[in-house]
C-alpha atoms as a PDB file:
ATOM      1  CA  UNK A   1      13.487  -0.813 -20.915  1.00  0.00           C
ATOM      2  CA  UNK A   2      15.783   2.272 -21.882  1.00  0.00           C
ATOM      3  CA  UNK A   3      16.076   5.215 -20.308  1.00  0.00           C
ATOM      4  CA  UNK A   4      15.141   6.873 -23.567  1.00  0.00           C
ATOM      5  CA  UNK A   5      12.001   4.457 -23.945  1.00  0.00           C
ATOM      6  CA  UNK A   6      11.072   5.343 -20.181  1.00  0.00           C
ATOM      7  CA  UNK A   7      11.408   9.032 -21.088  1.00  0.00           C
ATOM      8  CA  UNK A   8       9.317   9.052 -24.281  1.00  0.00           C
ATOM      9  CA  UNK A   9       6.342   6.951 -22.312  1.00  0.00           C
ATOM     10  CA  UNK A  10       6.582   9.844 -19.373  1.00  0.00           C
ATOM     11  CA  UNK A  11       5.870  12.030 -22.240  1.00  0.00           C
ATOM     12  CA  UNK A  12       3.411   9.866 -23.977  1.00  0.00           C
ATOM     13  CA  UNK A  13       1.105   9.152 -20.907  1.00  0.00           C
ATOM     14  CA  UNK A  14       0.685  13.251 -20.207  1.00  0.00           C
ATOM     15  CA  UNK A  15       0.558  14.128 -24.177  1.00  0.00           C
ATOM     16  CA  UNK A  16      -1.635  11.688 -25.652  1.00  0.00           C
ATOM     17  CA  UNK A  17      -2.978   8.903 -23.461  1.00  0.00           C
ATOM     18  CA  UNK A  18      -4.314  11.023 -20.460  1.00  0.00           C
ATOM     19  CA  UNK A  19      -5.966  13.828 -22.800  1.00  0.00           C
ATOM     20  CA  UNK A  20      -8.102  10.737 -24.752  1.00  0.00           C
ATOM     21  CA  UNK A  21      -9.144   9.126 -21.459  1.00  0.00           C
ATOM     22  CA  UNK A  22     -11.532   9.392 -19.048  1.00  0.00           C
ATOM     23  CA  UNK A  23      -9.874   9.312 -16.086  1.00  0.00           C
ATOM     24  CA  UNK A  24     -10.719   8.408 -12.671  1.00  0.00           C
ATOM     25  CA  UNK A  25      -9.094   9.305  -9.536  1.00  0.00           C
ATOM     26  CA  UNK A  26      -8.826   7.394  -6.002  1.00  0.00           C
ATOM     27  CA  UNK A  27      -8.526   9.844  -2.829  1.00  0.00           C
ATOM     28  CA  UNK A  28      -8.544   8.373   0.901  1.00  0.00           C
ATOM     29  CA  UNK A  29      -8.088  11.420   3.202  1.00  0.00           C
ATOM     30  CA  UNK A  30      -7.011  14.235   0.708  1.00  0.00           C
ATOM     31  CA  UNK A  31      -4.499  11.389  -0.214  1.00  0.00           C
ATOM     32  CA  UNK A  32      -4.450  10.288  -4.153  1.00  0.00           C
ATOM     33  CA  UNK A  33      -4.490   6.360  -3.867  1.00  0.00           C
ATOM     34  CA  UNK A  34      -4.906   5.264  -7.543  1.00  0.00           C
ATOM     35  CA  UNK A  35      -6.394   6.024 -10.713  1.00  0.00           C
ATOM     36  CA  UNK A  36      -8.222   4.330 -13.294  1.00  0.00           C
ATOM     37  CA  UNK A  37      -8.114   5.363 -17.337  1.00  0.00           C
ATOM     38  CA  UNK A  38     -10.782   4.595 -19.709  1.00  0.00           C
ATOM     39  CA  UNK A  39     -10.921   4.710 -23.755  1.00  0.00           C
ATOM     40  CA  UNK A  40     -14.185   4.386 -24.399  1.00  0.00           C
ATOM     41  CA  UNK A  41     -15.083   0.534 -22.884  1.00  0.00           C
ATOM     42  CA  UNK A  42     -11.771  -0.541 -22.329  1.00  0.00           C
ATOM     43  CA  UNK A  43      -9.262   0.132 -19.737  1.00  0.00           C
ATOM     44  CA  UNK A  44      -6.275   1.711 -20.655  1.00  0.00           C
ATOM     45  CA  UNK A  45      -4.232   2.434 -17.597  1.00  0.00           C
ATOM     46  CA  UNK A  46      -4.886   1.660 -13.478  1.00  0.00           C
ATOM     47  CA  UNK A  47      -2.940   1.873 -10.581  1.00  0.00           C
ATOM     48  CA  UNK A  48      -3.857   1.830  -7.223  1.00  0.00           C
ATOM     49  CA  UNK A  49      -0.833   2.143  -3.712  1.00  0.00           C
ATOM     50  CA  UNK A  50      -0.186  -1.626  -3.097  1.00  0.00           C
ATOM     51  CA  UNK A  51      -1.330  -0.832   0.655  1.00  0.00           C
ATOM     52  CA  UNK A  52      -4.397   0.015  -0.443  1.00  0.00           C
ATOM     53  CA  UNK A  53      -4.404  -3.663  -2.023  1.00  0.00           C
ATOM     54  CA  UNK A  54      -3.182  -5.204   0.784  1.00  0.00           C
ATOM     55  CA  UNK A  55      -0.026  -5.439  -0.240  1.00  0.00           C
ATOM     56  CA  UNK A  56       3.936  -5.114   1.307  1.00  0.00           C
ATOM     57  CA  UNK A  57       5.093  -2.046  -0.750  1.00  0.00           C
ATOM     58  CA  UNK A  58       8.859  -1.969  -1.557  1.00  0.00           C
END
């Protein structure tokens, strides 16, 4: 992936995909953990802090 690409998806995800989701946000102790993004039944976008996954993060 480009930097340009990288840039225009940065500004994609807070212009347009964000705005027509329902989003959903993880918080363990005040701390965001992940998030979840729906569009209508489907999932769009989902993260979640590999720890919280048990997971070694890098």
């Amino acid at each position: 992936m480009t930097d340009d690409f990288i840039a225009q998806e940065r500004k994609n995800v807070a212009e347009i995909y964000l705005p027509n989701t329902d989003t959903w946000v993880a918080e363990i102790d005040g701390k965001v953990e992940g998030f979840i993004a729906l569009m209508g039944n489907e999932v769009e976008m989902k993260t979640m802090n590999c720890k919280q996954l048990g997971g070694a993060c890098d």
